[in-house]
Protein backbone atom coordinates (compact mmCIF):
# COMPACT_ATOMS: atom_id res chain seq x y z
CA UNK A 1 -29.50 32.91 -38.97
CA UNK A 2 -28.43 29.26 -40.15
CA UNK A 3 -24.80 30.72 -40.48
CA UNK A 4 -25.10 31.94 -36.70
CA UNK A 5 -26.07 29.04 -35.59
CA UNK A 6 -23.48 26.73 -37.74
CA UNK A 7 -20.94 29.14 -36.37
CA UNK A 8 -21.69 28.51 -32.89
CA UNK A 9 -22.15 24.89 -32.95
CA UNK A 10 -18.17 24.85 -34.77
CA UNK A 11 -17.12 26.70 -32.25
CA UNK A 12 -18.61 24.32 -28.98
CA UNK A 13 -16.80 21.35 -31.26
CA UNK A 14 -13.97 22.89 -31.27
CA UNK A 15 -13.74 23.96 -27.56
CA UNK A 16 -15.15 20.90 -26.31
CA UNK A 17 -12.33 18.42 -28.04
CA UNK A 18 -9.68 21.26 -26.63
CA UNK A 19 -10.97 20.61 -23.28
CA UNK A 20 -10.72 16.97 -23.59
CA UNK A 21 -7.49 17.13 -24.74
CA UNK A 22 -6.22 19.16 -22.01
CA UNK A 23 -7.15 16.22 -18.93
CA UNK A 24 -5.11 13.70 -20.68
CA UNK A 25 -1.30 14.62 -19.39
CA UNK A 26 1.94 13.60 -22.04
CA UNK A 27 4.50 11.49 -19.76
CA UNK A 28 7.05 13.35 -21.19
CA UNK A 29 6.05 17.15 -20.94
CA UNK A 30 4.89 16.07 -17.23
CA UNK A 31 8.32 14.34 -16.51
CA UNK A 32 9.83 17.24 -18.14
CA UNK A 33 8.13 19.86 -15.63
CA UNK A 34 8.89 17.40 -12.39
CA UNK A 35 12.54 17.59 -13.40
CA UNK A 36 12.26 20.93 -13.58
CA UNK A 37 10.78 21.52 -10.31
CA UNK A 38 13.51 19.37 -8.86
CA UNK A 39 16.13 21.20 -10.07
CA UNK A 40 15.29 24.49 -9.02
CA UNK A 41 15.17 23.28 -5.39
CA UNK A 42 17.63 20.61 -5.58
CA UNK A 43 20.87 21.47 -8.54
CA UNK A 44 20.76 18.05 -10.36
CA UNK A 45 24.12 16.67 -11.83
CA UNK A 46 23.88 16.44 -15.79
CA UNK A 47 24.94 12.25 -15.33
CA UNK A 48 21.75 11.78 -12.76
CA UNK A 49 19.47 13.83 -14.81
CA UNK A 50 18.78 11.75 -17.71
CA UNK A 51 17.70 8.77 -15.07
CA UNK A 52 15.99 10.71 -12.92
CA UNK A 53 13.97 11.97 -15.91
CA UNK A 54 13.33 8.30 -16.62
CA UNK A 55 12.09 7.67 -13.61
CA UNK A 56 9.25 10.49 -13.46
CA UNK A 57 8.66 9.72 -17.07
CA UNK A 58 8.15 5.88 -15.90
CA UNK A 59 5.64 7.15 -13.05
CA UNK A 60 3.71 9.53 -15.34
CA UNK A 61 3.14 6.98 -17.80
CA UNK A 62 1.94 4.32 -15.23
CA UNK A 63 -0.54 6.85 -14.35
CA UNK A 64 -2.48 7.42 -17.29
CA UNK A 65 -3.57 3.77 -17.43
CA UNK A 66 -7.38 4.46 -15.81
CA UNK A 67 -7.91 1.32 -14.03
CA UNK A 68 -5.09 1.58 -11.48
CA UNK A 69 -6.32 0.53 -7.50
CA UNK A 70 -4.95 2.14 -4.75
CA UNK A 71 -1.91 -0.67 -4.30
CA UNK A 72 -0.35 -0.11 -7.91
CA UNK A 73 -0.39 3.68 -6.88
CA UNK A 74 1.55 2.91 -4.14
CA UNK A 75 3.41 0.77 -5.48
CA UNK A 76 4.30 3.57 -8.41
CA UNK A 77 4.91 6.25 -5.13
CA UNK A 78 7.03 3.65 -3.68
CA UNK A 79 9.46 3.08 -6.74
CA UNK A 80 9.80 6.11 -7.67
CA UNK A 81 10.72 7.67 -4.15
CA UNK A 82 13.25 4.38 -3.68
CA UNK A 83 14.59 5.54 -7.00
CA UNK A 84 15.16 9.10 -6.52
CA UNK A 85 16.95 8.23 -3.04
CA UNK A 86 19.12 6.15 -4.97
CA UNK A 87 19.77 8.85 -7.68
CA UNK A 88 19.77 11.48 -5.36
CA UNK A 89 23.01 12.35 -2.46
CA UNK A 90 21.78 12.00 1.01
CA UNK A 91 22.08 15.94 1.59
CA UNK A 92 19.78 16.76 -1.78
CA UNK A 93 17.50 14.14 -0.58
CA UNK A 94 17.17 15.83 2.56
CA UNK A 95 16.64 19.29 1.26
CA UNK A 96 13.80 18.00 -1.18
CA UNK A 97 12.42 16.55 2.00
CA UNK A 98 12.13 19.86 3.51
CA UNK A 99 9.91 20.73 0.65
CA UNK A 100 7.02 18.30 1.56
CA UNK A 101 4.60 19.62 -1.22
CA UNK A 102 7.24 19.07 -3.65
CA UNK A 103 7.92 16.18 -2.51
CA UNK A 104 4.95 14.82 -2.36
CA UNK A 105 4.24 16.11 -6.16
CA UNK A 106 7.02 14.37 -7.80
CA UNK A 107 6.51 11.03 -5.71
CA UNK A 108 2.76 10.63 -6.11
């Protein structure tokens, strides 16, 4: 019975931490997958990738600090939709416009 119950507590560790672990996002992977998402609506040009990358990369990481207010969210929406503008030709920009729920994603 003490094995059953040393068992089960292991296991509620174990699935507990993995939980934990899954809420906290890695910049990287999550800049990864916004890249990804661009590119399958908007065909990205290998010499604008790597910044554009950078830039999602830049707004994940901002936004796993925990004590951001509403203006440095903004703020972060703000830069990174200036940059992708900048990065981006006006007809691509326009198409990913179209998309508003991907566009929203990858600016917020």
């Amino acid at each position: 019975m003490k094995k059953i119950f040393a068992i089960l507590a292991l296991f509620l560790a174990f699935s507990i931490s993995a939980v934990a672990q899954e809420g906290q996002k890695n910049p990287d992977t999550a800049a990864a997958a916004d890249l990804a998402a661009l590119n399958k609506v908007v065909p990205i040009s290998k010499a604008s990738e790597r910044e554009i990358k950078e830039a999602f990369y830049a707004k994940h990481k901002f936004l796993t600090q925990t004590d951001l207010t509403a203006e440095q969210k903004a703020q972060i929406s703000t830069e990174t939709e200036a940059k992708l503008a900048e990065l981006l030709s006006p007809e691509q920009l326009k198409k990913l416009k179209a998309n508003r729920e991907l566009y929203k994603k990858l600016v917020q």
